[in-house]
N, C-alpha and C. Protein backbone atom coordinates (compact mmCIF):
# COMPACT_ATOMS: atom_id res chain seq x y z
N UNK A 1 -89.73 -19.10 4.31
CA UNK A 1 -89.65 -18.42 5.60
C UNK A 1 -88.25 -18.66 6.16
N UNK A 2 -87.49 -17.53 6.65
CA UNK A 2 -86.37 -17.67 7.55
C UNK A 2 -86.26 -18.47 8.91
N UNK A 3 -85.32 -18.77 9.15
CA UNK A 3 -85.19 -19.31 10.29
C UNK A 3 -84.61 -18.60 11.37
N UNK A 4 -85.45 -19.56 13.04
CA UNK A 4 -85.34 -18.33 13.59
C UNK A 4 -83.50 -18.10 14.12
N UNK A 5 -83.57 -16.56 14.33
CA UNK A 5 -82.04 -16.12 14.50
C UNK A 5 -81.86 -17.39 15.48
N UNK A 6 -79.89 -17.18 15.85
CA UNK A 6 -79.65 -18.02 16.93
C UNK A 6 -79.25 -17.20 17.71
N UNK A 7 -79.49 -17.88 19.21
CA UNK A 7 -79.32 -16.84 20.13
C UNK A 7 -78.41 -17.52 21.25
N UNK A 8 -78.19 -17.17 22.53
CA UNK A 8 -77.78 -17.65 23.57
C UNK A 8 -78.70 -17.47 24.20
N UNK A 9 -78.52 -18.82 25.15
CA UNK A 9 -79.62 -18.55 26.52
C UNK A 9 -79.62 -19.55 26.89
N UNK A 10 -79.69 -19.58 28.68
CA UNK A 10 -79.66 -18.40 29.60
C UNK A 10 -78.96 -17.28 29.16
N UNK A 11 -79.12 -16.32 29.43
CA UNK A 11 -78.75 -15.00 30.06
C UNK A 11 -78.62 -15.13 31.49
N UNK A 12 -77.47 -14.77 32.30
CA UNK A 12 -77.41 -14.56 33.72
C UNK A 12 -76.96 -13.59 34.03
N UNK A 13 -77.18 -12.71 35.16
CA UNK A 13 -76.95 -11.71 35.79
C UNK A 13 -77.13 -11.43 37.17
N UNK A 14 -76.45 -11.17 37.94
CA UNK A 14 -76.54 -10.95 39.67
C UNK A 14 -77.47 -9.69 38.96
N UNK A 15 -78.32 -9.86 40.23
CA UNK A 15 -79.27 -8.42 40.85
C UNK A 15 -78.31 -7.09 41.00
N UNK A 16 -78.36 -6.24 40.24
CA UNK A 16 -78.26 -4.86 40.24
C UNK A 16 -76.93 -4.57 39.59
N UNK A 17 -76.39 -5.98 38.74
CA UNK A 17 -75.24 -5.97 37.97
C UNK A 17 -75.90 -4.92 36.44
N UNK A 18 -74.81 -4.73 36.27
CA UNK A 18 -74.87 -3.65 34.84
C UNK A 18 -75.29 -4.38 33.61
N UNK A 19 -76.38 -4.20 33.28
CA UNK A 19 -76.69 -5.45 32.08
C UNK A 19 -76.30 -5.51 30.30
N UNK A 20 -76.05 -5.10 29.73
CA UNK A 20 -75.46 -5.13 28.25
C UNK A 20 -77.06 -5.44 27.42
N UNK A 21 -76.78 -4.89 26.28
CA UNK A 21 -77.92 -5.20 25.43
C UNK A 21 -78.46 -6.54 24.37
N UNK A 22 -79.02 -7.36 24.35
CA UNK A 22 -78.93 -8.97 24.34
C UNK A 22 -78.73 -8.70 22.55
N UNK A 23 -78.46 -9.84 22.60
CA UNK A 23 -77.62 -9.86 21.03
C UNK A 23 -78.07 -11.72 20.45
N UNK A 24 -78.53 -10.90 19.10
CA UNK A 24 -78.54 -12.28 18.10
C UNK A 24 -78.04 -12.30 17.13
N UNK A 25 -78.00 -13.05 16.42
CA UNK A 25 -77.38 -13.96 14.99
C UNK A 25 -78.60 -13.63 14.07
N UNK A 26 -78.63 -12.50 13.26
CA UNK A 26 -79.76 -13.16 12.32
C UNK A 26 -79.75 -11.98 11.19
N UNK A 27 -80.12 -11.65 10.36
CA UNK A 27 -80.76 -10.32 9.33
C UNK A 27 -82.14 -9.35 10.20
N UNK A 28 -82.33 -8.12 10.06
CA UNK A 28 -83.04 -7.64 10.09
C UNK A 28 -84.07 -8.16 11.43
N UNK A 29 -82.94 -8.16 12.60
CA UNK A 29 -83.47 -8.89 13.60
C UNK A 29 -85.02 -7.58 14.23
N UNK A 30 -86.14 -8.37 15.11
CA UNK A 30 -87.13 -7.66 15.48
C UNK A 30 -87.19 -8.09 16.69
N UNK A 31 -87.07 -7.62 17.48
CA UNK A 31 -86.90 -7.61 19.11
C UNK A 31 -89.12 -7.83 20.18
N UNK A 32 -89.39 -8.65 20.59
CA UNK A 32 -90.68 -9.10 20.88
C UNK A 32 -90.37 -8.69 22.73
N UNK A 33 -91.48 -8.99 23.40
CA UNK A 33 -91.66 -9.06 25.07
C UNK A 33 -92.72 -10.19 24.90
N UNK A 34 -92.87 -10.66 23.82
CA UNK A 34 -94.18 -11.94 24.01
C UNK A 34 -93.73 -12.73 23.00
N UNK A 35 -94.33 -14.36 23.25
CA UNK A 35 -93.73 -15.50 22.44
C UNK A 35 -94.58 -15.21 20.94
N UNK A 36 -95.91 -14.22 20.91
CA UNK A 36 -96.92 -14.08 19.79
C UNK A 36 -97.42 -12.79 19.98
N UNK A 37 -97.50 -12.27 18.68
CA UNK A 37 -98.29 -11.26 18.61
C UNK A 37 -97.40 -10.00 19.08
N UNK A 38 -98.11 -9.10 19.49
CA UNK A 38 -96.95 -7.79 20.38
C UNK A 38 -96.65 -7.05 19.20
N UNK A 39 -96.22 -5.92 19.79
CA UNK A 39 -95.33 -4.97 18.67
C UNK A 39 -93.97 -5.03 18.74
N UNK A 40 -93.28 -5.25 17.46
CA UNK A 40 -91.79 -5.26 17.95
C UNK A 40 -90.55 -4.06 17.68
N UNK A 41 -89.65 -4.72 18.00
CA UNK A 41 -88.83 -3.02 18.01
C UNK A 41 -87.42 -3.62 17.18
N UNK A 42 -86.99 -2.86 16.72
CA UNK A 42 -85.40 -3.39 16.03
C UNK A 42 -84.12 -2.65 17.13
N UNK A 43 -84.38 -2.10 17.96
CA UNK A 43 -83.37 -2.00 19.08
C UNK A 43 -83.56 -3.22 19.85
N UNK A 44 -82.26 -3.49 19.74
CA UNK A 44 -82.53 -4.63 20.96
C UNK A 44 -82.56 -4.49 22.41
N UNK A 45 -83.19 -5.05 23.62
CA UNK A 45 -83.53 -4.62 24.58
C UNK A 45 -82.06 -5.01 25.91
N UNK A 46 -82.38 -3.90 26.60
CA UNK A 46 -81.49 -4.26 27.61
C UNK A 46 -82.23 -4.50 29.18
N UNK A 47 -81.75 -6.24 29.57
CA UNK A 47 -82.78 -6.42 30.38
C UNK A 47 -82.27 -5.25 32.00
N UNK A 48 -83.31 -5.11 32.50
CA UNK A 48 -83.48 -4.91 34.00
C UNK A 48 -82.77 -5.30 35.23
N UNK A 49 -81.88 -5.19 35.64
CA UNK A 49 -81.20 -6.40 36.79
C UNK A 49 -81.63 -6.11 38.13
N UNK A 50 -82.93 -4.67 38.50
CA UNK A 50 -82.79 -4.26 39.84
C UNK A 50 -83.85 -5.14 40.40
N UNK A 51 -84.69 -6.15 39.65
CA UNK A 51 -85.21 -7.01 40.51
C UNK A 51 -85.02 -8.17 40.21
N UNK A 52 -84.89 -9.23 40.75
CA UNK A 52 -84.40 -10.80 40.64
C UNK A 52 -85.72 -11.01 40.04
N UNK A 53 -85.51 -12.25 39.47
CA UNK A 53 -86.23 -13.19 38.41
C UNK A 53 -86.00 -13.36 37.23
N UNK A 54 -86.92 -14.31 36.59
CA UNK A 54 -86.70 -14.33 34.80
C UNK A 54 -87.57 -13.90 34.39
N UNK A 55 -87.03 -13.26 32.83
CA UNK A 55 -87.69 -12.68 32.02
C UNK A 55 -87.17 -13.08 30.63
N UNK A 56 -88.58 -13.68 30.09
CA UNK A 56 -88.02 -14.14 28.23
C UNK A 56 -87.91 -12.73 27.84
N UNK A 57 -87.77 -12.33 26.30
CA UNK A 57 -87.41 -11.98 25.44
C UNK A 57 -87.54 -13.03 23.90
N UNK A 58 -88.13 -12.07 23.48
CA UNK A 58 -88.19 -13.05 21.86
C UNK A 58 -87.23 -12.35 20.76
N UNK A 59 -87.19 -13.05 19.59
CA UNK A 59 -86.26 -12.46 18.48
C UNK A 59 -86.38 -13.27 17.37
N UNK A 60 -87.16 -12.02 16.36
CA UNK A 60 -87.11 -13.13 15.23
C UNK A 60 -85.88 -12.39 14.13
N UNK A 61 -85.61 -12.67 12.72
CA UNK A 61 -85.64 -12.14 11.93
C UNK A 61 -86.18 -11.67 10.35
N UNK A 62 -86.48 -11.04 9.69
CA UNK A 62 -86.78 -11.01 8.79
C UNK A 62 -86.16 -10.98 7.24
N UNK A 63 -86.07 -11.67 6.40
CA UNK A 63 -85.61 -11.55 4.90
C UNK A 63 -86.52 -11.34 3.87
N UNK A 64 -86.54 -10.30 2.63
CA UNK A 64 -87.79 -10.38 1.86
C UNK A 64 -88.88 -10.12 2.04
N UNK A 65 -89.41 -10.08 3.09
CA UNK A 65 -90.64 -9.34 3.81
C UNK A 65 -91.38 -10.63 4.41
N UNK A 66 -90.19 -11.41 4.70
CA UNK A 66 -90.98 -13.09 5.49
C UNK A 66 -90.29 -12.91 7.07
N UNK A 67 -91.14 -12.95 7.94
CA UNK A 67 -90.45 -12.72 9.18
C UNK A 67 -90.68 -14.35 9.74
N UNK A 68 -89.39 -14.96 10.58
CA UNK A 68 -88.75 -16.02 11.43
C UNK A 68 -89.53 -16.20 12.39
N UNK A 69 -90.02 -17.60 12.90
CA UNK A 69 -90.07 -17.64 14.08
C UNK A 69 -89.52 -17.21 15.02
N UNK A 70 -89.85 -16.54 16.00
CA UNK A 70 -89.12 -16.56 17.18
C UNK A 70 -88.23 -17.22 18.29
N UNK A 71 -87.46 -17.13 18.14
CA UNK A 71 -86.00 -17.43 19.16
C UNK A 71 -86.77 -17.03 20.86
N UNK A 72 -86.31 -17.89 21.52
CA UNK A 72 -86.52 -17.33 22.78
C UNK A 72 -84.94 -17.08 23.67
N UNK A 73 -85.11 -15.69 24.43
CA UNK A 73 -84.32 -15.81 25.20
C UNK A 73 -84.37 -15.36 26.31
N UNK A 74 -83.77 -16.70 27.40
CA UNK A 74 -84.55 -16.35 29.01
C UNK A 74 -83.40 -15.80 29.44
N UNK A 75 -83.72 -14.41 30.28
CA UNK A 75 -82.70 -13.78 31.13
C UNK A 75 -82.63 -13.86 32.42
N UNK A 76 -82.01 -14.37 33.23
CA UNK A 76 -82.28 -14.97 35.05
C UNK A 76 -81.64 -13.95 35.61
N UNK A 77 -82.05 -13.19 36.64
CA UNK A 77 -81.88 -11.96 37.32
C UNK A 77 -81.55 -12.86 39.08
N UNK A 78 -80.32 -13.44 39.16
CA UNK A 78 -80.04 -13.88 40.07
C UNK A 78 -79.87 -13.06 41.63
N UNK A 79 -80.92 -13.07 42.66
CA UNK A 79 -80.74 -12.27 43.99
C UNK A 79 -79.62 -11.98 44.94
N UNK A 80 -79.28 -11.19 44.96
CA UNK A 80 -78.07 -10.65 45.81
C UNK A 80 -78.09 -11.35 47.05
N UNK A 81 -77.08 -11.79 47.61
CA UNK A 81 -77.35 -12.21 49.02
C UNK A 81 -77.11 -11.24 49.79
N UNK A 82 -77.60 -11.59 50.93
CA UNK A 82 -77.12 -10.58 52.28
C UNK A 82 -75.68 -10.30 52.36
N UNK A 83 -75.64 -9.47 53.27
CA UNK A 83 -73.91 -9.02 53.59
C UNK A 83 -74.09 -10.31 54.45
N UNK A 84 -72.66 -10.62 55.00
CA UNK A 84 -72.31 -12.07 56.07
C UNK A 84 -72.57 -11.44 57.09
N UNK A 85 -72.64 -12.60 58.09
CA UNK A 85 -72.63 -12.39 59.94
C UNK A 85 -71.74 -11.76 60.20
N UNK A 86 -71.69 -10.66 61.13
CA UNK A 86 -69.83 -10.70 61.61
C UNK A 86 -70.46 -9.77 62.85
N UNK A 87 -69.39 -10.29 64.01
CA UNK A 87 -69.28 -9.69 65.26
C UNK A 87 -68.53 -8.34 65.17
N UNK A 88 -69.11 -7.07 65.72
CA UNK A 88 -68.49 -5.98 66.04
C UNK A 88 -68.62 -4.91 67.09
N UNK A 89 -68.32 -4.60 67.78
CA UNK A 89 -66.49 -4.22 67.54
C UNK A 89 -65.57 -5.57 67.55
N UNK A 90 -64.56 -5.85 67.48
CA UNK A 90 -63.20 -5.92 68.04
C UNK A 90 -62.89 -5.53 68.35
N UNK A 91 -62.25 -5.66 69.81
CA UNK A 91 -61.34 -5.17 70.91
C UNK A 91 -60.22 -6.03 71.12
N UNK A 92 -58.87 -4.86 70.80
CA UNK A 92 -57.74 -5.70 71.37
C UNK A 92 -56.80 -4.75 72.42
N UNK A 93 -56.16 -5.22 73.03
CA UNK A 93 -55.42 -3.81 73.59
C UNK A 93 -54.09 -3.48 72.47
N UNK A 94 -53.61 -2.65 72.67
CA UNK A 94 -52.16 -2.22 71.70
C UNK A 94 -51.31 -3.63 72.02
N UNK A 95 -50.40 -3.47 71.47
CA UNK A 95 -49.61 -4.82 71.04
C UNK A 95 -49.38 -5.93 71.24
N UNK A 96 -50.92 -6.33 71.54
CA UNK A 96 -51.55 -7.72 71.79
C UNK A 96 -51.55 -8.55 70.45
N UNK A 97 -51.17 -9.50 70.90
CA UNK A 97 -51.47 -11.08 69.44
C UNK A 97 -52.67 -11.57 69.08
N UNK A 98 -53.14 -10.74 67.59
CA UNK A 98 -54.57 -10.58 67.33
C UNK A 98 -54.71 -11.77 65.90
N UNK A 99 -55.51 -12.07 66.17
CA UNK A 99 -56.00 -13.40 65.25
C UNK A 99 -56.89 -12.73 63.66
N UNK A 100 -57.14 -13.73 62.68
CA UNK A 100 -57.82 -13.06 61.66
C UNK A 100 -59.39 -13.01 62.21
N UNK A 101 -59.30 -11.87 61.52
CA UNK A 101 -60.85 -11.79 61.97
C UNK A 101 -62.13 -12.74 61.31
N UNK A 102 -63.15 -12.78 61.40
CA UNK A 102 -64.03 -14.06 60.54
C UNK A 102 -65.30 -13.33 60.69
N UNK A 103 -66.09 -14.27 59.52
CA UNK A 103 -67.89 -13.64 59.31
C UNK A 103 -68.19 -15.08 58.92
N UNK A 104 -69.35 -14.90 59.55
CA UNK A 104 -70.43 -16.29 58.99
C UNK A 104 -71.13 -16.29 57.68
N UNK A 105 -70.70 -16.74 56.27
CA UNK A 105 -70.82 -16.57 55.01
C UNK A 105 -70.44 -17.32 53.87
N UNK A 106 -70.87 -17.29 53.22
CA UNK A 106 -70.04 -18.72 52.10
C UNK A 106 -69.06 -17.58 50.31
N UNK A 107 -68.28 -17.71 50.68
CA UNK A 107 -67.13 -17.48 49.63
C UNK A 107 -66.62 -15.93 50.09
N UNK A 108 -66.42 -15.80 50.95
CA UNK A 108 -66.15 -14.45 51.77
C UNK A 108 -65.10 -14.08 50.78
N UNK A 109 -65.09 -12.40 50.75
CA UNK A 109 -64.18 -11.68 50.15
C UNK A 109 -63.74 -10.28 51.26
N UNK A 110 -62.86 -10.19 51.49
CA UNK A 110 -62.29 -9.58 52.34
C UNK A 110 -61.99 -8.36 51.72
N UNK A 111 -62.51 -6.81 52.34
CA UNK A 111 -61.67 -5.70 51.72
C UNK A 111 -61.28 -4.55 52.69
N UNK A 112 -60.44 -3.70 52.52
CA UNK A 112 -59.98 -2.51 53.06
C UNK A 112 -61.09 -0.68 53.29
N UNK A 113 -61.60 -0.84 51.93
CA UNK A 113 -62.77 0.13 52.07
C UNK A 113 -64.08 -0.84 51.59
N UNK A 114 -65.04 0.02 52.22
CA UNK A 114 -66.94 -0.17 52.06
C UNK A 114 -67.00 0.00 50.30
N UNK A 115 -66.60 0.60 49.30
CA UNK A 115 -66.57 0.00 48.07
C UNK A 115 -65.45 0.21 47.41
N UNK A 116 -65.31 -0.45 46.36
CA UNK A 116 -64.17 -0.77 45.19
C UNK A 116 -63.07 -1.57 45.90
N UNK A 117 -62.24 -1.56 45.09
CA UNK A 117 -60.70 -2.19 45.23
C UNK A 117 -61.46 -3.81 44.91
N UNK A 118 -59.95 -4.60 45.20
CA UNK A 118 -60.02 -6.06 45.07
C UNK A 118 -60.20 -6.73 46.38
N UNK A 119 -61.26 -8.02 46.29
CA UNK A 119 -61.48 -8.43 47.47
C UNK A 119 -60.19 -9.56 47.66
N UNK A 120 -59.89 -9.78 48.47
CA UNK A 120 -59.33 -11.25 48.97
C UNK A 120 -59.92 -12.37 49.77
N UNK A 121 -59.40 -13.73 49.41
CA UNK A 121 -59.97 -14.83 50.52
C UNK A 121 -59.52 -14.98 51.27
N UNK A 122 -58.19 -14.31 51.63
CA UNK A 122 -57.96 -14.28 53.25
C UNK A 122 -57.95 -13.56 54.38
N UNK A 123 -58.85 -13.64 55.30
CA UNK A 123 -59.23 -12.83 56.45
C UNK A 123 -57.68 -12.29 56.43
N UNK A 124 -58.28 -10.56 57.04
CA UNK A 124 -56.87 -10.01 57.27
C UNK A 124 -56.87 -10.14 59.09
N UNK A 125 -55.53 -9.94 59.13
CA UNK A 125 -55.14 -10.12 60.94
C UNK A 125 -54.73 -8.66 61.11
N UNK A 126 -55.93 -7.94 61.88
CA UNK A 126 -55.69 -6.86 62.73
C UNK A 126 -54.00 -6.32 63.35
N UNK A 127 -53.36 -5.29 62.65
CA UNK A 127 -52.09 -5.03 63.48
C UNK A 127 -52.54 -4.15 64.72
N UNK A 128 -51.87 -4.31 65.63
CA UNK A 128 -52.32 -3.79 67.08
C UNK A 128 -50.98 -2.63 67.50
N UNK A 129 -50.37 -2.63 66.79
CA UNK A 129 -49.10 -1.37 67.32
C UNK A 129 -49.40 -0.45 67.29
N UNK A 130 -50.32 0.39 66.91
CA UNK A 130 -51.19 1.48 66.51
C UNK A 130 -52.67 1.61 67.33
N UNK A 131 -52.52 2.42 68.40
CA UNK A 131 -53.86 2.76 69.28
C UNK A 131 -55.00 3.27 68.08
N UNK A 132 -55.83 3.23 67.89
CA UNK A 132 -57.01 3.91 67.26
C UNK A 132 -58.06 2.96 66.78
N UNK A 133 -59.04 3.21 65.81
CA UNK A 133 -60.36 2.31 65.34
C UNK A 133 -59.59 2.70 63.98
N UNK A 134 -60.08 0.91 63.38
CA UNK A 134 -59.65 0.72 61.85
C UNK A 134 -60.89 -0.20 61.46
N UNK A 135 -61.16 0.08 59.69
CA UNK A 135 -62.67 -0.51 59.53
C UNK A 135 -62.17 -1.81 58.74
N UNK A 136 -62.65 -2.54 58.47
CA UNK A 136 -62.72 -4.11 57.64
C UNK A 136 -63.77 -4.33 57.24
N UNK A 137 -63.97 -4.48 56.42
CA UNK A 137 -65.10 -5.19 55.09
C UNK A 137 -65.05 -6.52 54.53
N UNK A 138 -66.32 -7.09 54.76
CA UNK A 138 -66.71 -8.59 53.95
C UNK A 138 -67.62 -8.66 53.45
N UNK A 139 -67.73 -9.24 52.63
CA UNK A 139 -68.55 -9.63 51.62
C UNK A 139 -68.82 -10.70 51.20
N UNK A 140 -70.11 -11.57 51.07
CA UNK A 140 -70.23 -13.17 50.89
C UNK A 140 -70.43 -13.31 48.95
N UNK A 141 -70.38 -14.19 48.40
CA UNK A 141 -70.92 -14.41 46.85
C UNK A 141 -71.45 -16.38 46.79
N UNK A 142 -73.24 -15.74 46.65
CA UNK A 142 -73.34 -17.29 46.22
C UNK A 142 -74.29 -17.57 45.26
N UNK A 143 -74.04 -18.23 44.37
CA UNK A 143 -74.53 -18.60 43.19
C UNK A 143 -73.75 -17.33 42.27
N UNK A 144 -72.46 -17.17 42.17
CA UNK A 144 -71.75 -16.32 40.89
C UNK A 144 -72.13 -14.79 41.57
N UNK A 145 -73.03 -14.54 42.47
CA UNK A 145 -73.22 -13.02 43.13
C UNK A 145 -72.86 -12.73 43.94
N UNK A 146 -71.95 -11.87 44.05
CA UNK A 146 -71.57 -10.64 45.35
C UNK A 146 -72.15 -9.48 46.00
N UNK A 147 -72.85 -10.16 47.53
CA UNK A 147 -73.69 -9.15 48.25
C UNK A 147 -72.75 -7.76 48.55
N UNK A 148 -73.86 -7.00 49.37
CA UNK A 148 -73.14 -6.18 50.05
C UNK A 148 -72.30 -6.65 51.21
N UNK A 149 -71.24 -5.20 51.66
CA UNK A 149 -70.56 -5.47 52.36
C UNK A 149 -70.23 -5.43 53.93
N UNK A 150 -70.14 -6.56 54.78
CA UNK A 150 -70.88 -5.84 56.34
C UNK A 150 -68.67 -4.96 56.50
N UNK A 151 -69.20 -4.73 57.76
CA UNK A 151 -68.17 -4.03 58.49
C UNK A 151 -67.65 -4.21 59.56
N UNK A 152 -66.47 -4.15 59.87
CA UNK A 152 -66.17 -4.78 60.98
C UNK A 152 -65.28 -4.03 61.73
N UNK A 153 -65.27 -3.25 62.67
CA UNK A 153 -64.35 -2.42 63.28
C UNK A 153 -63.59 -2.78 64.14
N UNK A 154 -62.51 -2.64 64.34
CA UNK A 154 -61.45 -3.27 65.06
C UNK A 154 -60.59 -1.88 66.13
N UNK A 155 -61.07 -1.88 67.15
CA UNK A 155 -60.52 -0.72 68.18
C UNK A 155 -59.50 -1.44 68.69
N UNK A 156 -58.28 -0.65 69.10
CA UNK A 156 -56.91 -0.85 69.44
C UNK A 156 -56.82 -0.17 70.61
N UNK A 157 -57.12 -0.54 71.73
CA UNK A 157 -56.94 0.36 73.11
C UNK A 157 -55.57 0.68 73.47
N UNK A 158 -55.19 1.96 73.62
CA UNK A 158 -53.86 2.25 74.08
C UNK A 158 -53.76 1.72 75.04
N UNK A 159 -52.32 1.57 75.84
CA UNK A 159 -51.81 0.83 76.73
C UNK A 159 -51.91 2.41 77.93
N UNK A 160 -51.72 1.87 78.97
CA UNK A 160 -52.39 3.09 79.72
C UNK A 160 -50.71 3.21 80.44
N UNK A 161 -50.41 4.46 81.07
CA UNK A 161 -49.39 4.65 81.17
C UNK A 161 -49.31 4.27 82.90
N UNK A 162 -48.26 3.28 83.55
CA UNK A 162 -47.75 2.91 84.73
C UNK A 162 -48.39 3.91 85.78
N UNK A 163 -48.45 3.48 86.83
CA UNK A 163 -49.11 3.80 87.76
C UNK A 163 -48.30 4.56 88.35
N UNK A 164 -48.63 5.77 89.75
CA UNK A 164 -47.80 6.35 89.99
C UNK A 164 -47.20 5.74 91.28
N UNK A 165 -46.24 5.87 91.93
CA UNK A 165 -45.68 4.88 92.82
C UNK A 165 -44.89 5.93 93.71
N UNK A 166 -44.55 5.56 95.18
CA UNK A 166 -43.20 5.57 95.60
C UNK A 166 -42.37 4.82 95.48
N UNK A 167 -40.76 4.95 94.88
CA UNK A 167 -40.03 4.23 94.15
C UNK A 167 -39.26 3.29 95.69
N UNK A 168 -38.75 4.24 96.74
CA UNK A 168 -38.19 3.82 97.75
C UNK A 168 -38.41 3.68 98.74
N UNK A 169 -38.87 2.72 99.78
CA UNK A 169 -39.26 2.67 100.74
C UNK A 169 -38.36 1.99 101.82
N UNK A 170 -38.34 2.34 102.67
CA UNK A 170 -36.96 2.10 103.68
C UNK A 170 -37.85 1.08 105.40
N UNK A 171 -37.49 0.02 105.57
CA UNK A 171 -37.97 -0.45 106.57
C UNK A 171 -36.96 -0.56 107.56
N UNK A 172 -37.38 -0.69 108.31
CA UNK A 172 -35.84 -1.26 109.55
C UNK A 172 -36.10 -2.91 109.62
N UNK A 173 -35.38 -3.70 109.78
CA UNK A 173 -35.43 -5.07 109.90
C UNK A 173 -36.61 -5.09 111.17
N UNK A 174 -37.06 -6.44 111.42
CA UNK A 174 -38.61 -6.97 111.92
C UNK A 174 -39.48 -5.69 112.40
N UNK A 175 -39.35 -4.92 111.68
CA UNK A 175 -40.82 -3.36 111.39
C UNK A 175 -41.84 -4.17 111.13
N UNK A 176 -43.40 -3.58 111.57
CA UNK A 176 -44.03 -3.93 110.56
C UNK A 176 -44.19 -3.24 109.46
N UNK A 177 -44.88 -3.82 108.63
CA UNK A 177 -44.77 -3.00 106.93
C UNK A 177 -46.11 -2.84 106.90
N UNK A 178 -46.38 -2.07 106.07
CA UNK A 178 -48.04 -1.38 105.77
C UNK A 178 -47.89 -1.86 103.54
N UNK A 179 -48.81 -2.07 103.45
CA UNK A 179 -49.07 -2.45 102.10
C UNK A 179 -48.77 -1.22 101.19
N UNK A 180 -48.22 -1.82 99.90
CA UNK A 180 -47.62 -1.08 99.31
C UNK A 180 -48.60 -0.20 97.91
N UNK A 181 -48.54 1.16 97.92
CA UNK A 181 -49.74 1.85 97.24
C UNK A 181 -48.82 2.54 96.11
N UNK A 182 -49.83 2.62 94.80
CA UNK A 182 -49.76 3.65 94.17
C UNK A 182 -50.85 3.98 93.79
N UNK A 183 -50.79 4.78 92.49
CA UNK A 183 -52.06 5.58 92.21
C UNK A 183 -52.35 5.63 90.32
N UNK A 184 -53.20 5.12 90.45
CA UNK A 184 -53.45 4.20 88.62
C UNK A 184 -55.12 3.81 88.69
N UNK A 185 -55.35 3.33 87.68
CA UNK A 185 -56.86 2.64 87.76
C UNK A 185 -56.58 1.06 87.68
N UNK A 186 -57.52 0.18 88.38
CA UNK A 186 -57.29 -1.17 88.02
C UNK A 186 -55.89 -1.47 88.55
């Protein structure tokens, strides 16, 4: 009788990562879903990642018409975490001295759009010279997995334009004076 293939295992995978088709060492390998018995398949299987947990997999091989014990191999379907905490909006006025922004999360990755590109570990700092709304993205990873991504919007209030005034006002020495007005909000 052969011996059984060799395999790797664990298998790990974040939840809803792209999974590859599991692979052994052996001749005329036969692919199982049970440690006994079952029907088996010579494609090898590609596990599931859209729900967390483990799942064995067996694998024997065959030479001569003697089939191997079975190999086991456990595949761990590790759970996505949540997106992080994060406060939103941000409000700054225009060319105010704006700090990095932050989320409550463990291994934060910082990005520019809601998907792709490369994350970074350092909070970005809001530029404020520019009136309008700009978006920010974080993302936490724990245990080797990267959740989704929260959002964080950062509004830039224009600076409002000077109030309207009379520029010159003319008193005569010990006049009384009446308080001085223009016309603005606030």
């Amino acid at each position: 009788m052969p011996a059984a293939p060799a395999v790797n295992s664990p298998v790990n995978y974040c939840q809803n990562a792209t999974a590859t088709a599991l692979t052994a060492t052996g001749t005329n390998l036969l692919w199982y879903n049970t440690a006994t018995g079952g029907t088996s398949s010579t494609t090898s299987p590609i596990p599931n990642t859209s729900i967390s947990g483990t799942v064995n997999y067996y694998v024997s091989q065959s030479n001569a018409g003697c089939e191997s014990p079975r190999a086991l191999i456990t595949v761990n379907i590790n759970p996505a975490p949540a997106a992080p905490i994060v406060n939103t909006p941000v409000t700054y006025c225009q060319n105010a001295a704006a700090t990095a922004l932050s989320a409550t999360g463990n291994n934060l990755l910082w990005y520019n759009a809601a998907t792709g590109g490369s994350g970074s570990t350092t909070a970005p700092v809001p530029v404020t010279t520019t009136a309008g709304s700009y978006n920010y993205y974080v993302s936490q990873t724990v245990g080797g997995c990267e959740g989704p991504r929260a959002e964080i919007v950062v509004t830039i209030s224009g600076l409002p334009a000077a109030p309207t005034a009379t520029t010159t006002i003319n008193y005569c020495q010990n006049a009384n004076a009446t308080a001085l007005t223009a016309t603005g909000t606030n």
